[in-house]
Protein backbone atom coordinates (compact mmCIF):
# COMPACT_ATOMS: atom_id res chain seq x y z
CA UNK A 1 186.79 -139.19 202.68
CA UNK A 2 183.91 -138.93 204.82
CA UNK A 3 182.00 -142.19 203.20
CA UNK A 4 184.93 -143.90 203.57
CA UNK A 5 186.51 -142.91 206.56
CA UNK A 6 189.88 -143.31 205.04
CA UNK A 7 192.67 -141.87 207.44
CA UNK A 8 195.69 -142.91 205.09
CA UNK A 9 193.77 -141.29 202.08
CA UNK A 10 193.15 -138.21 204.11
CA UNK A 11 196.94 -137.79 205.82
CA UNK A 12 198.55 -139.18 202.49
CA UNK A 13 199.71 -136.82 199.62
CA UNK A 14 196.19 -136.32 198.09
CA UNK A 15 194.61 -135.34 201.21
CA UNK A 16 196.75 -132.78 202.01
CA UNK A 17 196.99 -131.79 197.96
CA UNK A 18 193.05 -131.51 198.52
CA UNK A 19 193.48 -129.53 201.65
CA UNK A 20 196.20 -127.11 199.63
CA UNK A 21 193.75 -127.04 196.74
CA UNK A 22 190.54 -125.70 198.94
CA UNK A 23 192.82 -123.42 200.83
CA UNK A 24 194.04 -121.88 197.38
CA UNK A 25 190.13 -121.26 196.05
CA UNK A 26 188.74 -120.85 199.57
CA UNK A 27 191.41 -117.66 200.30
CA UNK A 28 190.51 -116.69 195.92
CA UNK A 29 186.86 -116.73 197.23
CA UNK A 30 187.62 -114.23 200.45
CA UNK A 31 189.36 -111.78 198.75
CA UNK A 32 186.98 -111.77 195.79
CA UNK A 33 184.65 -111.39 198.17
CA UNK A 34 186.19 -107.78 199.49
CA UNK A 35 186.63 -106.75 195.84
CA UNK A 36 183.00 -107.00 195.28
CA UNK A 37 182.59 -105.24 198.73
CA UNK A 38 185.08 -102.56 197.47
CA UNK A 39 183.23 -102.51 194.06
CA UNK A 40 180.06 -101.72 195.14
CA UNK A 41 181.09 -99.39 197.75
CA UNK A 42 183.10 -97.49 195.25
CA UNK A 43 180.05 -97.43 192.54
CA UNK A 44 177.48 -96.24 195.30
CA UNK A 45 179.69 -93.68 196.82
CA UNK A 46 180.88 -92.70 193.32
CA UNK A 47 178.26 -93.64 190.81
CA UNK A 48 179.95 -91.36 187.78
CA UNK A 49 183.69 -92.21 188.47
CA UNK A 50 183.31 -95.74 188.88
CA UNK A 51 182.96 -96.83 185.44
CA UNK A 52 186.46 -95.15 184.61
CA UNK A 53 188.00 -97.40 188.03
CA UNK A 54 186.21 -100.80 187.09
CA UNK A 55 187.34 -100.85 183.07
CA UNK A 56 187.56 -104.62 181.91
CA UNK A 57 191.52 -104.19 181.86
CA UNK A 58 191.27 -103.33 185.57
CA UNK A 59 188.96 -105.76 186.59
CA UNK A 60 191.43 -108.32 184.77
CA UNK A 61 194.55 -106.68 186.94
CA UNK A 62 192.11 -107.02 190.19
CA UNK A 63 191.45 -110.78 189.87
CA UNK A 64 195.07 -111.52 188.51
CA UNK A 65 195.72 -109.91 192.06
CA UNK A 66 193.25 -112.07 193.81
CA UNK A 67 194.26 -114.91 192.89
CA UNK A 68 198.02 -113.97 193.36
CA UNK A 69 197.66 -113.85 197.15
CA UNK A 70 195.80 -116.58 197.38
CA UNK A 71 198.70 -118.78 195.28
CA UNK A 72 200.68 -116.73 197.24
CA UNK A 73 199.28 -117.60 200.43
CA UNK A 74 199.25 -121.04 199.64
CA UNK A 75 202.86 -121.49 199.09
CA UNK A 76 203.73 -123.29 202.80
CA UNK A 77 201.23 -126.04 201.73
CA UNK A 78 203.79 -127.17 198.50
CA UNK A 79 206.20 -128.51 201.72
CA UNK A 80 203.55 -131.39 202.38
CA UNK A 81 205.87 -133.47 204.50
CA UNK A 82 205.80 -130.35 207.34
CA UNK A 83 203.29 -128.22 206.43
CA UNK A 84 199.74 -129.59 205.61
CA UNK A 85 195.99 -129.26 206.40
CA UNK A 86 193.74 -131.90 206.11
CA UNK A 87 190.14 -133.40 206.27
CA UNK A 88 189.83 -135.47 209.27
CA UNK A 89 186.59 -137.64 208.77
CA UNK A 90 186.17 -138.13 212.69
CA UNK A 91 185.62 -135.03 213.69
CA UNK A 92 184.08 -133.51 210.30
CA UNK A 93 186.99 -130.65 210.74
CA UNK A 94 190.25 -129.36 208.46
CA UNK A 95 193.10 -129.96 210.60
CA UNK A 96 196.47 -128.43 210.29
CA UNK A 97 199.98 -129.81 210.87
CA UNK A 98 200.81 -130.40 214.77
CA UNK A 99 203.61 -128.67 214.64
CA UNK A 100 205.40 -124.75 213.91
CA UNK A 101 204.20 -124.72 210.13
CA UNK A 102 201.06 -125.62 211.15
CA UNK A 103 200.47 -123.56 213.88
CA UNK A 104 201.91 -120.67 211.85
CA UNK A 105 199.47 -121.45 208.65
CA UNK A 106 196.66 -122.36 211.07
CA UNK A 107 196.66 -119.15 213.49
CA UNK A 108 198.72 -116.16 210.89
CA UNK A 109 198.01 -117.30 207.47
CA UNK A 110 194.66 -118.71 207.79
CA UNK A 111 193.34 -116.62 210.78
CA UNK A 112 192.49 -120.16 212.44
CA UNK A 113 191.39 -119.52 215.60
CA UNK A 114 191.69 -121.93 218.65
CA UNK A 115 188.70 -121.92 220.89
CA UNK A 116 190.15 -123.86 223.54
CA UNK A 117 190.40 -121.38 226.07
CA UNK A 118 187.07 -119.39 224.85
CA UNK A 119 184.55 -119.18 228.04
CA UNK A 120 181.17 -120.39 227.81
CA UNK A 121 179.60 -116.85 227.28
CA UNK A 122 182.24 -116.05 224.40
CA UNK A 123 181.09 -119.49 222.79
CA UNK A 124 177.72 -118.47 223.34
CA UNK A 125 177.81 -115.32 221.64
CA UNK A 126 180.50 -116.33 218.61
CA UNK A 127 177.34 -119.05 217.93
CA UNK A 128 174.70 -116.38 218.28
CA UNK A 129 176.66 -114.27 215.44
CA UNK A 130 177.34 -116.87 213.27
CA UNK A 131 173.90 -118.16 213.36
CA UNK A 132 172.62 -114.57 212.38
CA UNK A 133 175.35 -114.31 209.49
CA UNK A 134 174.45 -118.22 208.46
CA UNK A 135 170.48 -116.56 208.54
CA UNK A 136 171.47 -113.79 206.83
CA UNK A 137 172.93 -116.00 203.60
CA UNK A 138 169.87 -117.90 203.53
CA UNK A 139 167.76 -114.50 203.40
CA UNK A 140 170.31 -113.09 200.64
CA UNK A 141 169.68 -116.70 198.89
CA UNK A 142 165.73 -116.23 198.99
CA UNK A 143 166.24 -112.72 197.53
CA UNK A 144 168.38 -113.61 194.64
CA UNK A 145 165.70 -116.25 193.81
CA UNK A 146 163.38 -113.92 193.96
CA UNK A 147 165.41 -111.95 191.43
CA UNK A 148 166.13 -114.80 189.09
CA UNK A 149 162.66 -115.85 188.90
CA UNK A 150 161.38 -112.50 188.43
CA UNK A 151 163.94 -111.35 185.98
CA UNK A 152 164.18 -114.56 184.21
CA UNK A 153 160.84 -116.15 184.15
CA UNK A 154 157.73 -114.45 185.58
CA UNK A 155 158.86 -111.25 183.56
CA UNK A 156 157.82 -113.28 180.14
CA UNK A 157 154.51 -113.28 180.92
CA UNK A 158 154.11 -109.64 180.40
CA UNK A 159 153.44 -107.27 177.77
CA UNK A 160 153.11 -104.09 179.95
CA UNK A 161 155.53 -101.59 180.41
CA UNK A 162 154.66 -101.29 183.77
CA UNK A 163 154.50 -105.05 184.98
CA UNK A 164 157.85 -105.20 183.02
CA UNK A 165 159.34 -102.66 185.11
CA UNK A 166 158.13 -104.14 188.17
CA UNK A 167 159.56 -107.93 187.14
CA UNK A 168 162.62 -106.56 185.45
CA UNK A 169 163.83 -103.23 186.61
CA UNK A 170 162.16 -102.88 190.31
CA UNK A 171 163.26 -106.58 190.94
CA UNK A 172 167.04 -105.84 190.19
CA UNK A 173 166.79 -102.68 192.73
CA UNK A 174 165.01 -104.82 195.53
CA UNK A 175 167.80 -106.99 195.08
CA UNK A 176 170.29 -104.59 195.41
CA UNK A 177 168.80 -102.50 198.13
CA UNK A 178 168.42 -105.38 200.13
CA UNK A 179 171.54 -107.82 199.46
CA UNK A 180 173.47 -104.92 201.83
């Protein structure tokens, strides 16, 4: 939509099916997000119970869950003539419905917030934070590289117990002392 600057595409029916569709696996991707966040906090607080919490049959339950809000969530977006969010091309932006539904999935459901009464220094310091969290991705990125490469690669160059704990074993505990 962006190449082709398209505004009927983007406020016609597969627009705002694309903007219901990104919704549904962006809100899947948040609260997957906090069950990994749960799941490690659980294993590291308790390493010898966890395994009994996390079975495969629970882990199934927790996704089906997941992805239950999210669907669930996403149900305003199936009334596209009222309720909608879509790509505008313009501005580079999702845009919701200019009107209740969309002010109601925009600002309650989707914890969209409207900046246009934020003060410079707010501004100021939202960017500051998100520029540290968008730093702190890339850093998490470099380190799972790291991992990769080690565990994946450099690792079959070696013979030695010793440089094979150090690609293999230490690499996966760098990784996970540091991803925090």
């Amino acid at each position: 939509m962006t190449w082709f600057r398209d505004d009927q595409t983007s406020l016609g029916f597969w627009g705002k099916l694309m903007g219901q569709i990104n919704t549904l696996f962006w809100d899947n991707c948040v609260y997957s997000h906090l069950v990994v966040s749960i799941n490690r906090a659980v294993t590291i607080a308790y390493p010898t119970k966890s395994h009994r919490w996390f079975t495969p049959k629970n882990s199934r339950f927790i996704v089906v869950i997941s992805w239950s809000i999210a669907a669930a969530l996403n149900i305003p977006y199936f009334y596209r003539d009222r309720c909608w969010i879509v790509y505008t091309p313009e501005s580079y932006t999702w845009d919701y419905a200019d009107n209740e539904c969309g002010y109601f999935i925009g600002t309650i459901l989707d914890c969209y917030q409207i900046n246009d009464g934020a003060t410079a220094e707010s501004s100021a310091r939202r960017r500051k934070m998100e520029i540290r969290f968008f730093m702190q991705s890339c850093i998490q990125l470099v380190i799972f590289i790291y991992l990769f490469a080690s565990f994946y690669f450099i690792s079959k160059f070696f013979t030695s117990k010793w440089a094979l704990f150090f690609t293999i074993t230490f690499s996966w505990q760098m990784c996970h002392s540091l991803d925090g």
